[in-house]
Protein backbone atom coordinates (compact mmCIF):
# COMPACT_ATOMS: atom_id res chain seq x y z
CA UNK A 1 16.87 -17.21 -0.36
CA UNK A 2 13.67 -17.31 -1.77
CA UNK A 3 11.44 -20.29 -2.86
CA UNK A 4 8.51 -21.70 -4.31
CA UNK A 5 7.73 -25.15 -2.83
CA UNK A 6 5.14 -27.11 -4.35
CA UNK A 7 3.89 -30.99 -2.99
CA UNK A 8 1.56 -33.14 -4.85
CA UNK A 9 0.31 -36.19 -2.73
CA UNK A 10 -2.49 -38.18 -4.51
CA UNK A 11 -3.63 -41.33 -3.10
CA UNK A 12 -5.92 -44.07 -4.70
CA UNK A 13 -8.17 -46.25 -3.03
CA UNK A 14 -8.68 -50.05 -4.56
CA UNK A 15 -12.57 -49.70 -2.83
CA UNK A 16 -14.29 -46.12 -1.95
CA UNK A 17 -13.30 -45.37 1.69
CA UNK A 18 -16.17 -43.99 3.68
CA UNK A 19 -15.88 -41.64 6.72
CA UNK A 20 -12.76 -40.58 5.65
CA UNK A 21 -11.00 -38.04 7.85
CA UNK A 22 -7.51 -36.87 8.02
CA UNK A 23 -5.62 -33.93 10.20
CA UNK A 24 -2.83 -32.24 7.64
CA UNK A 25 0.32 -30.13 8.78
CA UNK A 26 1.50 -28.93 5.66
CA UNK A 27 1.36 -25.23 6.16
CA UNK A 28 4.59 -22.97 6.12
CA UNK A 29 4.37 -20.12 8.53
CA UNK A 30 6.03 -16.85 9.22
CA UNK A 31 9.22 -17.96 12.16
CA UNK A 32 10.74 -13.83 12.93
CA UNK A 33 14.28 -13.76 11.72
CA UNK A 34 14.57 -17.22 10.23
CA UNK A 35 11.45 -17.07 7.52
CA UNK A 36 8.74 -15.23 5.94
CA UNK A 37 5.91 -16.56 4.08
CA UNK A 38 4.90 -14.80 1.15
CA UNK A 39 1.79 -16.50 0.07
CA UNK A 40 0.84 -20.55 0.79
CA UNK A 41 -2.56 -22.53 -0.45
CA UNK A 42 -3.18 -25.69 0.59
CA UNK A 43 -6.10 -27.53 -1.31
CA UNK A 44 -7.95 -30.77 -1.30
CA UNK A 45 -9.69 -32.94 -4.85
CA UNK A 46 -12.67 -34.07 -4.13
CA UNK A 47 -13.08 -30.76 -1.82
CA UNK A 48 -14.21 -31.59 1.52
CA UNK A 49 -16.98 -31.93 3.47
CA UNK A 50 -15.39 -30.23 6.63
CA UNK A 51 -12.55 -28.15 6.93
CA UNK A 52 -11.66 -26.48 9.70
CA UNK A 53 -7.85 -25.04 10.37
CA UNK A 54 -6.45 -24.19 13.55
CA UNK A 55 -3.06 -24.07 16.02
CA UNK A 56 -1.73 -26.99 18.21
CA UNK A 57 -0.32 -26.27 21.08
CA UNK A 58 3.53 -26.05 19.50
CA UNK A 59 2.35 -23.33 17.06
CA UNK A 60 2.01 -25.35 14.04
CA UNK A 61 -1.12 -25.07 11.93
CA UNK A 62 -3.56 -27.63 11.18
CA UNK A 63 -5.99 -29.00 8.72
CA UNK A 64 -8.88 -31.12 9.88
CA UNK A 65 -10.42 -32.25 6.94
CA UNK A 66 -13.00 -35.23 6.17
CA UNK A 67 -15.26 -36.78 3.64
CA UNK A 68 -18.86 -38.08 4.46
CA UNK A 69 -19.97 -39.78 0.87
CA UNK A 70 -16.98 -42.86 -0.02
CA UNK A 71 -14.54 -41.33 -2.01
CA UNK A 72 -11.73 -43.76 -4.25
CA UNK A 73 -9.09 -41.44 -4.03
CA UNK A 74 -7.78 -37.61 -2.52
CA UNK A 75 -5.30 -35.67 -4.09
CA UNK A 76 -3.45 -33.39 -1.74
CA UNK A 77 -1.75 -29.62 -3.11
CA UNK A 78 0.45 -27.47 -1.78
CA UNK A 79 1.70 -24.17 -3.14
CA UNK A 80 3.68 -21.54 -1.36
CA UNK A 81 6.60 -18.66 -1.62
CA UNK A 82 9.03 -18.86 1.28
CA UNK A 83 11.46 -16.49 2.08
CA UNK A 84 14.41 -17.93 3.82
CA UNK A 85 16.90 -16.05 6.47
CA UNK A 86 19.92 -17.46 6.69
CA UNK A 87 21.08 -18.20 9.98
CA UNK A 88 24.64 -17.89 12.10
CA UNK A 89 24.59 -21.52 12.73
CA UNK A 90 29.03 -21.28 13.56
CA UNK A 91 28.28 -18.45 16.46
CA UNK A 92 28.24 -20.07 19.73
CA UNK A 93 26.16 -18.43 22.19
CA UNK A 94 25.58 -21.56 24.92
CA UNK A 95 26.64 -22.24 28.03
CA UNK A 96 29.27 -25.29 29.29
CA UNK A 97 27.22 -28.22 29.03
CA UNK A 98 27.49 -28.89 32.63
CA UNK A 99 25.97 -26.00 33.26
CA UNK A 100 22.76 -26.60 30.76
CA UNK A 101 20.67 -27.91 33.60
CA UNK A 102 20.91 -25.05 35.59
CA UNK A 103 19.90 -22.99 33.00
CA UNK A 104 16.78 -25.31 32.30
CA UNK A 105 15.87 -24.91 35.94
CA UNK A 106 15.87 -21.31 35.61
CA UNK A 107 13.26 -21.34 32.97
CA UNK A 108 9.66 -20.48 34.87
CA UNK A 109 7.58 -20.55 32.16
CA UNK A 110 5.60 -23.22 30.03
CA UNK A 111 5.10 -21.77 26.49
CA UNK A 112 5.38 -24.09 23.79
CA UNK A 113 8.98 -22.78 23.74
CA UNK A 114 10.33 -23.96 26.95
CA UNK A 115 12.98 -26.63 27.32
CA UNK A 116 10.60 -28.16 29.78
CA UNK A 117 8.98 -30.07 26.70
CA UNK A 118 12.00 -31.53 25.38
CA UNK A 119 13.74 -33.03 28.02
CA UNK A 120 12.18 -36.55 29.27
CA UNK A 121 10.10 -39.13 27.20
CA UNK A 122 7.73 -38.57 24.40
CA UNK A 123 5.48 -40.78 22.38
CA UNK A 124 7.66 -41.54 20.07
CA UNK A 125 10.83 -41.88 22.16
CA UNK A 126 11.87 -43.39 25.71
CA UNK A 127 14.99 -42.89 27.43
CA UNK A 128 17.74 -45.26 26.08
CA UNK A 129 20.85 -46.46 27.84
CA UNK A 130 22.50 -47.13 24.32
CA UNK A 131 21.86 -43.75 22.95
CA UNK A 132 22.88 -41.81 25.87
CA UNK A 133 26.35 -44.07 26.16
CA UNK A 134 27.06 -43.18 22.63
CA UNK A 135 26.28 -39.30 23.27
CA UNK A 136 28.29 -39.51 26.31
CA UNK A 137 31.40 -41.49 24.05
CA UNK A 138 30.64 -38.42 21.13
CA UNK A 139 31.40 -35.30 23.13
CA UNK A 140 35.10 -34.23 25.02
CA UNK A 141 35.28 -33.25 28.11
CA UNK A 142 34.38 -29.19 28.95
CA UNK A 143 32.11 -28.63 25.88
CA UNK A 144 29.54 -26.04 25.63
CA UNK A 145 25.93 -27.62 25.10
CA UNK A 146 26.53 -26.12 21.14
CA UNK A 147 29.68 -28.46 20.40
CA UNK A 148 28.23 -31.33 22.28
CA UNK A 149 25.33 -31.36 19.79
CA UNK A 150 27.04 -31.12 16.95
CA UNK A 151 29.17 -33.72 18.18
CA UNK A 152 26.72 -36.30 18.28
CA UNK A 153 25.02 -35.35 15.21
CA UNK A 154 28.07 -35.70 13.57
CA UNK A 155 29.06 -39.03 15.44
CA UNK A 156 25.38 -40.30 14.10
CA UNK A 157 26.19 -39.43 10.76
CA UNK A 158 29.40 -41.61 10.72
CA UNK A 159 27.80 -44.34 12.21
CA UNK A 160 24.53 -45.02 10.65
CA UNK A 161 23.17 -45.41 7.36
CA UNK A 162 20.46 -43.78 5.09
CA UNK A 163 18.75 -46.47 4.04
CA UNK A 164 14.79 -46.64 2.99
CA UNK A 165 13.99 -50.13 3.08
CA UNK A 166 15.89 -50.46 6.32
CA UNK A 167 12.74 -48.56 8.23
CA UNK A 168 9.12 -48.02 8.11
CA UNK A 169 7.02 -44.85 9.85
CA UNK A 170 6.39 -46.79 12.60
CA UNK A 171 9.85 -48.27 13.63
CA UNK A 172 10.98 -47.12 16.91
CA UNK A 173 14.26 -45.19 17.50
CA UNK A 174 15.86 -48.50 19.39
CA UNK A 175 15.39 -50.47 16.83
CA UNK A 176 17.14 -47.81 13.73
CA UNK A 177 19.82 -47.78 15.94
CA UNK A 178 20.48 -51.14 16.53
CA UNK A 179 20.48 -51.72 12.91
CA UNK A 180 22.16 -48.29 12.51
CA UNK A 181 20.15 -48.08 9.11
CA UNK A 182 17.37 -45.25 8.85
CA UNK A 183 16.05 -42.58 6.67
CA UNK A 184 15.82 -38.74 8.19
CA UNK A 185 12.67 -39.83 10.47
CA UNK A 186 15.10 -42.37 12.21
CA UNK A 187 18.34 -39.99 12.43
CA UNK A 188 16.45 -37.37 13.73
CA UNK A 189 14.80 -39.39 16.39
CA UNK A 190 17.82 -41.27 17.84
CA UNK A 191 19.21 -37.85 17.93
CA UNK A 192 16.74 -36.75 20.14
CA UNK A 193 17.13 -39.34 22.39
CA UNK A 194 20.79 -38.92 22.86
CA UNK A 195 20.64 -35.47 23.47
CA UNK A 196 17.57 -35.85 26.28
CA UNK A 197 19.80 -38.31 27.49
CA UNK A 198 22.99 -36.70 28.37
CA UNK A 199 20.55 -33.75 29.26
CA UNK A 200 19.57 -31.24 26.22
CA UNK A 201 16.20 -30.73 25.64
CA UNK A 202 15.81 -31.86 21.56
CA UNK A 203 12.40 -32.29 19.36
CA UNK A 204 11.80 -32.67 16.19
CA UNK A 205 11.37 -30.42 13.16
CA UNK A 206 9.34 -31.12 9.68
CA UNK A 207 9.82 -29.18 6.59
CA UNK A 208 11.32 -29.32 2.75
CA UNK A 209 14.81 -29.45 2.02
CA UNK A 210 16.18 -28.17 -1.32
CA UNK A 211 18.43 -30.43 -2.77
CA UNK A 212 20.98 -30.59 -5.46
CA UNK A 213 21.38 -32.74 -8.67
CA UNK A 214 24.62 -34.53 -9.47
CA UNK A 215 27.09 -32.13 -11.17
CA UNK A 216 26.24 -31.77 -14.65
CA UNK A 217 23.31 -33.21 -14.09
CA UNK A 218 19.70 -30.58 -14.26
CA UNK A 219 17.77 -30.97 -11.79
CA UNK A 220 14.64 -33.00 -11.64
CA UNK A 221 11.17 -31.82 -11.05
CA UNK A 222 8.76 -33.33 -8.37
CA UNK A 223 12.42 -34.66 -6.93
CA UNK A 224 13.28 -32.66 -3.51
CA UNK A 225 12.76 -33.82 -0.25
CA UNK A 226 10.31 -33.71 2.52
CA UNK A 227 12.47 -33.53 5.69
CA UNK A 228 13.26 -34.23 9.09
CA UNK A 229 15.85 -32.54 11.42
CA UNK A 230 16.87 -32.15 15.35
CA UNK A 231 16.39 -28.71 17.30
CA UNK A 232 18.14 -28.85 20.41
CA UNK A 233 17.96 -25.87 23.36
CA UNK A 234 21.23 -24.81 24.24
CA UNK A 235 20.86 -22.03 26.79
CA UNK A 236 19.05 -18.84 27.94
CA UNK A 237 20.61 -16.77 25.32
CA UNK A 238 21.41 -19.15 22.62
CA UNK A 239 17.99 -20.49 22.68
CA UNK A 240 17.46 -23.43 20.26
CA UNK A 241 19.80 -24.33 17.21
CA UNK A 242 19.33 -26.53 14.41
CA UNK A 243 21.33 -29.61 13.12
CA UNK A 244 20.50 -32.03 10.63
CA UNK A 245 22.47 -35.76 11.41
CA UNK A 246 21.35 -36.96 8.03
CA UNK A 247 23.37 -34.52 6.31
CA UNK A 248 25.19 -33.55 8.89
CA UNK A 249 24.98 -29.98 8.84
CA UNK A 250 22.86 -26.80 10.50
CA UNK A 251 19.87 -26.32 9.30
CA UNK A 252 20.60 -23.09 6.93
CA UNK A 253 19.08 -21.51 4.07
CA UNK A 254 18.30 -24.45 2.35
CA UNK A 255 15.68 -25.94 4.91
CA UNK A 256 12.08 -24.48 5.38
CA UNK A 257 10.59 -25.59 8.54
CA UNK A 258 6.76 -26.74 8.64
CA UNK A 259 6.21 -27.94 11.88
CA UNK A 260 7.77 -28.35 15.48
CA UNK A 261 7.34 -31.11 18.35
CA UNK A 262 8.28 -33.48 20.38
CA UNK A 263 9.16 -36.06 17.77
CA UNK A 264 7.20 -37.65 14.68
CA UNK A 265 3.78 -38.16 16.34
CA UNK A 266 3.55 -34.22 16.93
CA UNK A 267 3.68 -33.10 13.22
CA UNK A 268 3.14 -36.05 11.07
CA UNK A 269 2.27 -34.01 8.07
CA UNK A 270 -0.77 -36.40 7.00
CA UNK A 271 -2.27 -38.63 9.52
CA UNK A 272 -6.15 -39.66 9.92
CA UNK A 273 -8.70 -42.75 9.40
CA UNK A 274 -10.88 -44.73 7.11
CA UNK A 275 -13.16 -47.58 6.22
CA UNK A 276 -12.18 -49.66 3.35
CA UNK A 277 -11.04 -52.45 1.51
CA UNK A 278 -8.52 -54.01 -0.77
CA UNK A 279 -5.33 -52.02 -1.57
CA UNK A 280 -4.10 -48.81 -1.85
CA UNK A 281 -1.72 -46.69 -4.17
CA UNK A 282 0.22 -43.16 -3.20
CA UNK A 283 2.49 -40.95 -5.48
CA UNK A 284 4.25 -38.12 -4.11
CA UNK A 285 6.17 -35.20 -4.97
CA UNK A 286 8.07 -32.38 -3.87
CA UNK A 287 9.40 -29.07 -5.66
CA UNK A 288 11.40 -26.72 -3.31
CA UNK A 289 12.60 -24.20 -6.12
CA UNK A 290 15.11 -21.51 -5.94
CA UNK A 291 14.41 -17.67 -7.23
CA UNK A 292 15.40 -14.80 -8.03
CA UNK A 293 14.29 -12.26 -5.44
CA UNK A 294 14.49 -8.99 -8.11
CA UNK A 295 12.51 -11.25 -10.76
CA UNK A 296 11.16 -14.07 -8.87
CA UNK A 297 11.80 -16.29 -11.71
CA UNK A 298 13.71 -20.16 -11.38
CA UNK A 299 17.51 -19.90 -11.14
CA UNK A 300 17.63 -23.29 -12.86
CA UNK A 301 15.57 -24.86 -15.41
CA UNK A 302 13.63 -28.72 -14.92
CA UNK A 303 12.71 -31.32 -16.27
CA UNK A 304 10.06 -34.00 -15.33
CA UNK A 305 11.17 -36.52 -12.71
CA UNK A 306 11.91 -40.31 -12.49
CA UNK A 307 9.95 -41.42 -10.36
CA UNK A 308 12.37 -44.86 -9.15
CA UNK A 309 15.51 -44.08 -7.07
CA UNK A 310 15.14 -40.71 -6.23
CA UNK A 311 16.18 -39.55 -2.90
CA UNK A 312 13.28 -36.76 -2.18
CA UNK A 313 11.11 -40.18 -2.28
CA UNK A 314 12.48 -42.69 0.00
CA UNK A 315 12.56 -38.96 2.49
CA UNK A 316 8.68 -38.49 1.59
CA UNK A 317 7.87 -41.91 2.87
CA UNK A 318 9.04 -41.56 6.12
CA UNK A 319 6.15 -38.98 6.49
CA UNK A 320 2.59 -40.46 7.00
CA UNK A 321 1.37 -42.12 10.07
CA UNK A 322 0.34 -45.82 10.16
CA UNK A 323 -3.37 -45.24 10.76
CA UNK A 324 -3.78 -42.36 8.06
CA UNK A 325 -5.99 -42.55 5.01
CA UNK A 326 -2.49 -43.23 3.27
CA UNK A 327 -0.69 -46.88 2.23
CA UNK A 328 1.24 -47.90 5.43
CA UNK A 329 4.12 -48.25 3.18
CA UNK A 330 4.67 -44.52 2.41
């Protein structure tokens, strides 16, 4: 499949915010036999003072951006073409889940790759004795590490709800499951800590997810989805997979991966500071549109988006860090 995604975030400032500065992930890039980046801008109104762009430690790139003169608001762009691979997400490649930490133990190295990462507690998310009991309850006896994930994705799904007012960005993973009431920020992240529990390394990947309109309905510019999902290592040579509880599904041709970390604190796609007063505004939008690969024109045609109810929305605000030069409420 290939795509042109396009995000809009524009933020407005009820007082001009001095020493503005903010750290983007935003960036597709090239991941060998699962994507291929064709071309990607990502741009800043008023232009910055500083740029700089760089790679953390997990391979995901990085914008360090800031404004020295007060500013009243920032518009954020970006444009890319995004070749998706689909994947073999059915083959099963792992090992018997009792035999997962043997296979962990094997690994020697460190790279950002290695289960090592993924196993024990993050920023973001402890060890819970609720989330490991459920995992445990999900999965039948003699699985392989594969089956067991998908099992508790798919037990997640079933049991909790998406919900957008249920949640904020900075609710904890104990608490969306208690309430069993989330958006893909929450799912994902309970996820994670079931899996660590009952001993699969998991983290957390951001990206855009193409979505579909109801049938006969077109579909709606500015109304896709800025996403979460799990990645879980299953074995030497199975590696890591990809599993989505808030749709429950692998992660296939329809997802295009951003960033990859432990959970939400290592590739919140906008997070930063500022000095200011009174209120804020935010407006967001997201285009992940299909082409045709001999033409490279739309397969469907659009037209301009509602802004209220749509379900790319209530997804995009689960996507900017409390402290950020962004309204806590996005």
């Amino acid at each position: 499949m290939l795509y042109d995604i396009r995000l809009i975030i524009d933020y407005d400032y009820a007082a001009p915010s001095d020493h503005t500065r903010n750290l983007v992930r935003l960036l597709p890039h090239d991941l060998p036999g699962r994507q291929r980046v064709l071309s990607r801008h990502l741009s800043f109104d008023p232009l910055p003072d500083e740029r700089s762009d760089s790679i953390d430690f997990f391979g995901n790139e990085m914008s360090a951006v800031a404004w020295h003169a007060p500013i009243d608001a920032v518009s954020v762009r970006l444009a890319a073409r995004v070749e998706r691979i689909a994947g073999s997400g059915a083959l099963d490649l792992s090992v018997p889940l009792g035999d997962l930490g043997g296979e962990i133990a094997a690994e020697r190295g460190l790279d950002p790759g290695a289960p090592h990462h993924f196993t024990g507690a993050s920023p973001r998310i402890a060890p819970m004795a609720e989330t490991t009991a459920f995992a445990r309850a999900a999965i039948a006896p003699g699985t392989t590490a594969q089956q067991a994930v998908v099992a508790v994705g798919r037990a997640l799904h079933g049991t909790m709800t998406f919900d957008q007012k249920a949640t904020t960005v900075d609710t904890a993973p104990a608490e969306a499951f208690a309430k069993r009431r989330g958006v893909c920020q929450d799912f994902t992240q309970v996820m994670i800590a079931a899996l660590r529990g009952i001993g699969i390394p998991a983290g957390y990947v951001s990206g855009f997810l193409r979505t579909f309109p109801p049938p006969g309905q077109p579909r709606l510019e500015g109304a896709d989805a800025m996403h979460a999902w799990v990645r879980a290592w299953v074995g030497r040579d199975a590696g890591w997979i990809e599993f989505d509880p808030t749709n429950n599904q692998f992660a296939g041709e329809d997802y295009i991966a951003v960033a990859f970390g432990r959970d939400y604190s290592d590739v919140a796609p906008v997070r930063g500071v500022l000095r200011s007063s009174g209120g804020q505004n935010s407006h967001q939008a997201v285009d992940v549109i299909p082409l045709d690969p001999d033409t490279a024109q739309p397969l469907v045609r659009s037209v301009p988006a509602r802004r209220a109810g749509t379900r790319a929305e209530s997804d995009m605000e689960t996507q900017a860090e409390p402290d950020a030069a962004v309204p806590p409420e996005i």
